[in-house]
Protein backbone atom coordinates (compact mmCIF):
# COMPACT_ATOMS: atom_id res chain seq x y z
CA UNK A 1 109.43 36.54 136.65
CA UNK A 2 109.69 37.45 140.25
CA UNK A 3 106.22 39.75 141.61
CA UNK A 4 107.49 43.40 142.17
CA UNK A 5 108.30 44.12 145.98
CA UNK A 6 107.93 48.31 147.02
CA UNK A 7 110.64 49.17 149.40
CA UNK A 8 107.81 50.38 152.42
CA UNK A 9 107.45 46.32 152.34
CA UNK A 10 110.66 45.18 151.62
CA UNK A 11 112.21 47.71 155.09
CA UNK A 12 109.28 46.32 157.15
CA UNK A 13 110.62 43.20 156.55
CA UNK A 14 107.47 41.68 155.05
CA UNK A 15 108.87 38.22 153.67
CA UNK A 16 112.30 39.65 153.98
CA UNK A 17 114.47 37.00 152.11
CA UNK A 18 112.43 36.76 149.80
CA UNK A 19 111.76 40.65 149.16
CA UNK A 20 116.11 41.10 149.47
CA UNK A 21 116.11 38.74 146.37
CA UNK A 22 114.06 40.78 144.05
CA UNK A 23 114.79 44.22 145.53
CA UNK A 24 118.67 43.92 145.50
CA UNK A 25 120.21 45.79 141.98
CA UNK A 26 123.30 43.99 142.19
CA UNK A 27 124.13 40.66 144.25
CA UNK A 28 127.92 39.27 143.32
CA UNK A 29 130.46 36.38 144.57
CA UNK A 30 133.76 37.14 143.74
CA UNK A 31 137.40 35.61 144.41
CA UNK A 32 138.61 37.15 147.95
CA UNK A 33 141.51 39.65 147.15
CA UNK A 34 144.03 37.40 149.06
CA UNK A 35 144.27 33.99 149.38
CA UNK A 36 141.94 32.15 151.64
CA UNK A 37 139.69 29.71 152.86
CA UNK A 38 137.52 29.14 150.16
CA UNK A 39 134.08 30.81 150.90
CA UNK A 40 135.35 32.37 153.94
CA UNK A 41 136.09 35.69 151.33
CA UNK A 42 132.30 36.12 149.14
CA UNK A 43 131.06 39.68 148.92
CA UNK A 44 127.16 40.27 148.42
CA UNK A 45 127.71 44.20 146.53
CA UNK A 46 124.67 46.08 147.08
CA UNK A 47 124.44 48.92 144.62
CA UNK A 48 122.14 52.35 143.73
CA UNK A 49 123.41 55.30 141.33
CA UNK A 50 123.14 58.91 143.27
CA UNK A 51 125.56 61.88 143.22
CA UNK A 52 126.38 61.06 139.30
CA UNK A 53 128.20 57.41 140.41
CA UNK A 54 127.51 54.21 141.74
CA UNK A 55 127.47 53.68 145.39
CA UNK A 56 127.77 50.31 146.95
CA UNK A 57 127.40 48.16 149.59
CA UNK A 58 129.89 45.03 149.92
CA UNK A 59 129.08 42.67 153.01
CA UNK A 60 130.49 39.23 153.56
CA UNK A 61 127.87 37.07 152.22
CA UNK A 62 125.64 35.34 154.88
CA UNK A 63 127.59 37.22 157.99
CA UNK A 64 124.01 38.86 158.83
CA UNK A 65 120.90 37.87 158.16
CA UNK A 66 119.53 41.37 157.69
CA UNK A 67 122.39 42.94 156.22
CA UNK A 68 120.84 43.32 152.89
CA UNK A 69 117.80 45.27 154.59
CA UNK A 70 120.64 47.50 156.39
CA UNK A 71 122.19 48.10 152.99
CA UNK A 72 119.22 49.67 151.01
CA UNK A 73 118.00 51.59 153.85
CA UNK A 74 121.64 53.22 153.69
CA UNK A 75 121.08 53.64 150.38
CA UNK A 76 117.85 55.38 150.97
CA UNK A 77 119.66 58.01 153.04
CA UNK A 78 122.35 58.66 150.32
CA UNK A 79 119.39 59.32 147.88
CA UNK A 80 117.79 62.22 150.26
CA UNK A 81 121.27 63.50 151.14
CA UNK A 82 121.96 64.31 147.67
CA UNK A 83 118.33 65.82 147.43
CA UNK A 84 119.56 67.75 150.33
CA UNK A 85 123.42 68.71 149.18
CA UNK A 86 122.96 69.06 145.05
CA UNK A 87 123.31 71.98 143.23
CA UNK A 88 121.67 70.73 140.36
CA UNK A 89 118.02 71.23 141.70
CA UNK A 90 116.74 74.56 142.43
CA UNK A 91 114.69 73.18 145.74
CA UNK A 92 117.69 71.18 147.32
CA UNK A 93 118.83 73.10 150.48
CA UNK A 94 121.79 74.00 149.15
CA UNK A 95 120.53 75.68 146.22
CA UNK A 96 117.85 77.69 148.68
CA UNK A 97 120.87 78.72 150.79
CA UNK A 98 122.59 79.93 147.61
CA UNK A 99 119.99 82.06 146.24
CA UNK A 100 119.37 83.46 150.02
CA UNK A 101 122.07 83.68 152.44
CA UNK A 102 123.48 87.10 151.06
CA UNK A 103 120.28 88.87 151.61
CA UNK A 104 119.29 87.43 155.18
CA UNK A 105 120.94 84.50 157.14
CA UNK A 106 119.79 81.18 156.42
CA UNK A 107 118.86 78.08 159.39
CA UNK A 108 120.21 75.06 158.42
CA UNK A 109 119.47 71.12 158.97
CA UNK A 110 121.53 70.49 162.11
CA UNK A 111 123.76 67.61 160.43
CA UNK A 112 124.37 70.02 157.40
CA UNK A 113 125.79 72.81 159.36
CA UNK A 114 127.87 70.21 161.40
CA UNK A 115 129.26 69.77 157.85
CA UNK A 116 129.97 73.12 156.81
CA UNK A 117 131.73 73.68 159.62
CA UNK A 118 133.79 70.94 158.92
CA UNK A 119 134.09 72.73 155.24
CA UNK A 120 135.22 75.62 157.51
CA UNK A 121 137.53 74.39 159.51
CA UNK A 122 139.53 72.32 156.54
CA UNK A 123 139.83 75.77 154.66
CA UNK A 124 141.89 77.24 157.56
CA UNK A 125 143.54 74.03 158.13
CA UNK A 126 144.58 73.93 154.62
CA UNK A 127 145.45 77.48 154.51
CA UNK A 128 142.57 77.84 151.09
CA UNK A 129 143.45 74.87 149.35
CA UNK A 130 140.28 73.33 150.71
CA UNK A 131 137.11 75.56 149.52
CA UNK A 132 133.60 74.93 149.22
CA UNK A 133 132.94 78.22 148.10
CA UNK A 134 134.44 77.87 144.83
CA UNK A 135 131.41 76.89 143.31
CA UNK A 136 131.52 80.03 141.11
CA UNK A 137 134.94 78.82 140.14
CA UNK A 138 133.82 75.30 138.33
CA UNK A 139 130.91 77.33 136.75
CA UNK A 140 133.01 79.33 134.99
CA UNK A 141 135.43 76.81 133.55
CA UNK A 142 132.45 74.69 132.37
CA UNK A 143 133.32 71.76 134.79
CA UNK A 144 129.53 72.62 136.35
CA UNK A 145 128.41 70.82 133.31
CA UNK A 146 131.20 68.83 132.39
CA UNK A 147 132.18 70.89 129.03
CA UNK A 148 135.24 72.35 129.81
CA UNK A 149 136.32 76.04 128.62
CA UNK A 150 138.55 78.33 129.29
CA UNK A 151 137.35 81.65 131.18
CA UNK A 152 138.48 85.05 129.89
CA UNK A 153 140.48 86.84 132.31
CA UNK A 154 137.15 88.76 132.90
CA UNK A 155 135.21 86.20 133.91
CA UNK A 156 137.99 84.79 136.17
CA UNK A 157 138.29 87.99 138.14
CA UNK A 158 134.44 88.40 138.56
CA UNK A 159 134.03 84.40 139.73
CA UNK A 160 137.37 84.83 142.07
CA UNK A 161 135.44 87.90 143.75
CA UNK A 162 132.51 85.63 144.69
CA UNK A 163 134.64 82.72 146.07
CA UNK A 164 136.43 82.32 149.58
CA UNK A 165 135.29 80.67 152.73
CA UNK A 166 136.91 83.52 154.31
CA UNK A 167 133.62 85.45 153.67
CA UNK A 168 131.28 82.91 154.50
CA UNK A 169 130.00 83.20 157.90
CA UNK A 170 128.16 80.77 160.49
CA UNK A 171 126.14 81.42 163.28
CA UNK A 172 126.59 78.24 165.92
CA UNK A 173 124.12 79.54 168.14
CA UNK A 174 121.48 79.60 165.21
CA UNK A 175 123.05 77.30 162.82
CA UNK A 176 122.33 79.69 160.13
CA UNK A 177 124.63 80.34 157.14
CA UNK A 178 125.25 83.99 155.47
CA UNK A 179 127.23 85.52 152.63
CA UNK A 180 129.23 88.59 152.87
CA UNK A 181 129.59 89.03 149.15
CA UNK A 182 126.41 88.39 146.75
CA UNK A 183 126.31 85.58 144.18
CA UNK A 184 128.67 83.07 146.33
CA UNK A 185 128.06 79.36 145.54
CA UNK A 186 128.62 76.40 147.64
CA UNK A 187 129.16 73.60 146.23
CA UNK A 188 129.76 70.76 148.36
CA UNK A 189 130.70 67.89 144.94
CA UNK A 190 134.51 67.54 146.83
CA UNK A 191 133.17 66.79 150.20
CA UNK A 192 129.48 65.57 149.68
CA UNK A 193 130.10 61.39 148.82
CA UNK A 194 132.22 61.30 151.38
CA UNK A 195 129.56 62.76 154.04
CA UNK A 196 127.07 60.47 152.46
CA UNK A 197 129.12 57.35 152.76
CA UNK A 198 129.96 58.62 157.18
CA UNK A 199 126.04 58.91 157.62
CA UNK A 200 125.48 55.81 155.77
CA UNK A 201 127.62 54.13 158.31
CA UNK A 202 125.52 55.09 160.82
CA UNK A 203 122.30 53.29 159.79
CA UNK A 204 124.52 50.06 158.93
CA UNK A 205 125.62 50.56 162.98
CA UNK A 206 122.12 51.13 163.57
CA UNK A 207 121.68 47.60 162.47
CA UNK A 208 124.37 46.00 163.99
CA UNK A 209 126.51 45.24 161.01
CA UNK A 210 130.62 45.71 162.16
CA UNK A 211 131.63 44.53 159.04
CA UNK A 212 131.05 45.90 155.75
CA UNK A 213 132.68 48.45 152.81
CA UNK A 214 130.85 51.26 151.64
CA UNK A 215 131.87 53.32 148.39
CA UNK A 216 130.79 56.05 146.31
CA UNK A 217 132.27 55.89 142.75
CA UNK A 218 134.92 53.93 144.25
CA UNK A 219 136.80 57.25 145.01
CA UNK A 220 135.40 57.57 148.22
CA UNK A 221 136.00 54.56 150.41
CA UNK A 222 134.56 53.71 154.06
CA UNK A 223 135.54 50.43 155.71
CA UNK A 224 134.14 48.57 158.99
CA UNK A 225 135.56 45.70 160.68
CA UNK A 226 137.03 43.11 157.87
CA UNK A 227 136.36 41.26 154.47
CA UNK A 228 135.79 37.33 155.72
CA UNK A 229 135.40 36.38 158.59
CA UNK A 230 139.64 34.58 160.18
CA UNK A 231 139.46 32.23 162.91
CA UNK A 232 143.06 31.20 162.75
CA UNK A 233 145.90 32.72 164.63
CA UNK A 234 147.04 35.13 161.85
CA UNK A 235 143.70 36.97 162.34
CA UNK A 236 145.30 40.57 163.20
CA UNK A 237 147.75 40.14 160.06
CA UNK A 238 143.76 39.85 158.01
CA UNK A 239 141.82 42.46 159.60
CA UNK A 240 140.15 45.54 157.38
CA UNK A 241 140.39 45.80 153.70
CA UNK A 242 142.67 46.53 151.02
CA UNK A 243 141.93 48.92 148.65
CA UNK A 244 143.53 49.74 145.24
CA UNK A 245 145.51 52.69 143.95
CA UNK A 246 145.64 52.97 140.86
CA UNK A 247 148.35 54.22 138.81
CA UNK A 248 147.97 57.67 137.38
CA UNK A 249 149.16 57.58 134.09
CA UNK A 250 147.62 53.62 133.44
CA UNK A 251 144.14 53.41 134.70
CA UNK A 252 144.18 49.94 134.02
CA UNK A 253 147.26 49.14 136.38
CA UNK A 254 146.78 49.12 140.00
CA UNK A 255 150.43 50.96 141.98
CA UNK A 256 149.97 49.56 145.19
CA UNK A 257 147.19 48.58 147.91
CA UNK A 258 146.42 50.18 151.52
CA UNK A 259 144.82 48.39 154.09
CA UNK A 260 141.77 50.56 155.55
CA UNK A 261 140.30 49.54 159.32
CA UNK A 262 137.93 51.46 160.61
CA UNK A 263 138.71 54.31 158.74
CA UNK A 264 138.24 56.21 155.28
CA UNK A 265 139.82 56.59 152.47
CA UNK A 266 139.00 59.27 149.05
CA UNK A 267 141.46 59.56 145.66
CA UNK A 268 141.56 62.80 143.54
CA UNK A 269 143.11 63.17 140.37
CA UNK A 270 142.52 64.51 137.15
CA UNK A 271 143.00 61.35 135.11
CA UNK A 272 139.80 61.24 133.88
CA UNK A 273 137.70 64.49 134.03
CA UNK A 274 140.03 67.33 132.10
CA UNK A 275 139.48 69.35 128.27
CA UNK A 276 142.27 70.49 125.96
CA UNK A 277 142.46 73.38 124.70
CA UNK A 278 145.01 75.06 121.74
CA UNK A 279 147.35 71.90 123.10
CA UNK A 280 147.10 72.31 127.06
CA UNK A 281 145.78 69.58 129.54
CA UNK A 282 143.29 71.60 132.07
CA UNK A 283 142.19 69.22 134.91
CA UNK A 284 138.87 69.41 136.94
CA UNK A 285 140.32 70.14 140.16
CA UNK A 286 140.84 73.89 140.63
CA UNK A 287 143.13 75.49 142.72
CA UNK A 288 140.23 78.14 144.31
CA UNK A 289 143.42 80.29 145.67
CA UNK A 290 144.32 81.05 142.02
CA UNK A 291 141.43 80.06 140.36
CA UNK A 292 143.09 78.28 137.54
CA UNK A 293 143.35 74.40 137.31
CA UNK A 294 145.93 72.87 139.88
CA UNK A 295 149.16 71.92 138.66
CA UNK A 296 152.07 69.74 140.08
CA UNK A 297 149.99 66.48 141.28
CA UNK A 298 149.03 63.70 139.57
CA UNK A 299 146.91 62.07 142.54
CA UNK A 300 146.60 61.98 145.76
CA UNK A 301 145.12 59.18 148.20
CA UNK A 302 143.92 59.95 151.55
CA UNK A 303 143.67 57.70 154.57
CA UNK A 304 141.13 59.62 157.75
CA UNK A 305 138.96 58.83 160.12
CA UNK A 306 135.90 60.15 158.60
CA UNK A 307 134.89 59.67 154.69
CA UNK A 308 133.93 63.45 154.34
CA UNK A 309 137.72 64.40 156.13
CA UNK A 310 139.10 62.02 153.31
CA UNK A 311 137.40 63.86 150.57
CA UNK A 312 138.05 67.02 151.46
CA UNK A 313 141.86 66.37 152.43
CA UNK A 314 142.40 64.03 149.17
CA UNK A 315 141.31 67.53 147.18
CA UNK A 316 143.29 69.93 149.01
CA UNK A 317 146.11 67.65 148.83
CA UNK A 318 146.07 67.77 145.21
CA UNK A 319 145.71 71.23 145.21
CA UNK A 320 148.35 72.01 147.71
CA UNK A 321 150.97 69.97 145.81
CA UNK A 322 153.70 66.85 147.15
CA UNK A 323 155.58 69.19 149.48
CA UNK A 324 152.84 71.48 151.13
CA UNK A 325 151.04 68.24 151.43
CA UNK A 326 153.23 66.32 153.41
CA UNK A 327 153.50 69.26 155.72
CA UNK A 328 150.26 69.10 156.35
CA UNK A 329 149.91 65.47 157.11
CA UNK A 330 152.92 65.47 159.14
CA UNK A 331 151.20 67.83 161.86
CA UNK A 332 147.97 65.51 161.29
CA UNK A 333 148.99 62.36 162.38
CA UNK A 334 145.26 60.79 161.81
CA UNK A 335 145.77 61.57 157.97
CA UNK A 336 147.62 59.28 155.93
CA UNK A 337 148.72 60.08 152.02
CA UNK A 338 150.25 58.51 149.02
CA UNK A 339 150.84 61.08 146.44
CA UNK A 340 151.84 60.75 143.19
CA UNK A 341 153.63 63.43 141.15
CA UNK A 342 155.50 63.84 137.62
CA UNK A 343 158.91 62.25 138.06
CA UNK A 344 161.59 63.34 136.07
CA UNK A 345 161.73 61.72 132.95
CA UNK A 346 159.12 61.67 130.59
CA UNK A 347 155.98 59.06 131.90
CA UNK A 348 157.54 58.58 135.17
CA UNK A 349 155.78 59.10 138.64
CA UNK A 350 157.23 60.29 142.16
CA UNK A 351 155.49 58.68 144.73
CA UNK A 352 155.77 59.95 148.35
CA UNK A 353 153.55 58.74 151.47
CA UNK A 354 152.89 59.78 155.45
CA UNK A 355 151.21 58.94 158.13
CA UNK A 356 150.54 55.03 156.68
CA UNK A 357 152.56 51.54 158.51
CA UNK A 358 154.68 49.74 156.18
CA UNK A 359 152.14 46.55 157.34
CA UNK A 360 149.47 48.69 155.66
CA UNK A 361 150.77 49.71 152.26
CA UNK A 362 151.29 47.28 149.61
CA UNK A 363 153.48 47.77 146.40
CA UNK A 364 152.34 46.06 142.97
């Protein structure tokens, strides 16, 4: 059995290949997605749970000798962001700010008011489909805690009075956050892996690694440079990495694939996290302009340029619905979408996309 290596030696580099071989939770080779020069294609995955899924770390095996060291100290940072962002402990930041910001304006980390400002600005963009108030709302249909309920109209009305960004304000000069309204909750679960994965980017740039995928329950998706490494002259036709949409009504059945360079790309739906109740489907993602569970998608897929703008977007795309949403992306020509609907017969899908190359979409 391999001697136990602590990370303080294993991110000095103390006996670094050797400490990368026992402190890695998950090394795989795997067939390359395409056809290829055999070997050119092997991923090293380099995985940690946070946020309640598995985020990982796929490199082309042997591109960098350090990339492994890169990897976990990206991981590192996810695990303190979600100490920072959760609103499952009572000392995270967020659940300080919370409990405070109604009675006297709260100063933020720099990094995590740059993100609720984002937060901010998507809510306006999206005209409320995007909220990160609505906190109140998922309490209150039991998704807070994954048991599902429905809310009496009661209970509705008092969580809808507590909810909109609209009454959230931010002080730029301070970077301080206040309520207007007591007992508002932010809750930042539809924009939070998708931050992570943007700031875990940065320490893998840090490093000098250009080429490398980063996910975060494999709903959230950040890509860098390309899987392999091409030296012949279809190169260009190779470059980035395609990623998998999956159908919504067969989890087991990808739709199609979408090439992602140097961008981001996030997938909502409600496939897997919903409750039934007295015969009625109720889905996870709430619509925090109603308050009710959103209705009329089936999933949506969002290509951006940052991993927290592809979160976000994927969400409010859901929310807002095929039409609204390709409104949207057609005055945003950085955002691409695929989203699925109900078709018109019984198990059927309608599947509509923007703002993505015909070179970059692949049908299954």
């Amino acid at each position: 059995m391999p001697r136990p290596t602590n990370r303080r030696e294993f991110l000095q580099g103390k006996s670094a290949l050797e400490a990368a071989s026992e402190a890695i939770e998950q090394l795989v080779e795997e067939p390359p997605l395409e056809s290829t020069v055999a070997g050119e294609s092997y991923l090293t995955r380099i995985g940690r749970r946070a946020m309640a899924c598995q985020f990982e770390v796929a490199l082309n095996t042997g591109q960098y000798p350090h990339a492994a060291i890169a990897a976990v100290e990206a991981l590192d940072l996810i695990d303190r962001l979600e100490q920072q962002m959760t609103v499952y402990r009572d000392d995270s930041e967020i659940s300080e700010l919370n409990a405070t910001a109604f009675q006297d304006p709260v100063e933020v980390e720099p990094r995590l008011f740059e993100l609720l400002s984002l937060g901010v600005r998507l809510y306006h963009d999206t005209h409320g489909a995007y909220d990160l108030t609505a906190g109140r709302l998922s309490r209150v249909w039991g998704f807070y805690h994954r048991s599902g309920r429905v809310p009496s109209a009661e209970e509705l009305s008092e969580a809808m009075s507590r909810v909109g960004t609209a009454q959230l304000d931010l002080d730029p000069q301070r970077q301080a956050v206040s309520f207007r309204v007591p007992d508002m909750e932010i809750n930042l679960g539809s924009i939070g892996k998708g931050y992570a994965l943007d700031r875990a980017a940065e320490v893998m740039a840090e490093r000098g690694i250009e080429h490398y995928l980063l996910h975060g329950g494999q709903s959230s998706v950040l890509a860098r440079g390309s899987r392999g490494r091409f030296a012949s002259a279809d190169a260009a036709a190779r470059e980035g990495w395609w990623i998998g949409v999956r159908h919504p009504l067969r989890p087991n059945q990808r739709l199609a694939e979408v090439r992602v360079l140097n961008r981001a790309l996030a997938t909502s739906g409600s496939a897997v996290q919903f409750f039934l109740h007295q015969g009625r489907r109720y889905g996870h993602i709430l619509d925090p302009r109603s308050g009710r569970p959103a209705v009329g998608s089936l999933a949506t897929t969002v290509l951006a340029p940052t991993a927290a703008e592809a979160d976000a977007l994927s969400t409010a795309c859901y929310v807002l619905g095929r039409d609204a949403a390709l409104e949207y992306c057609r005055a945003h020509p950085q955002i691409g979408l695929v989203h699925i609907s109900p078709g018109t017969q019984d198990g059927s899908i309608d599947v509509v996309t923007s703002g993505i190359a015909d070179v970059d979409l692949r049908w299954l």
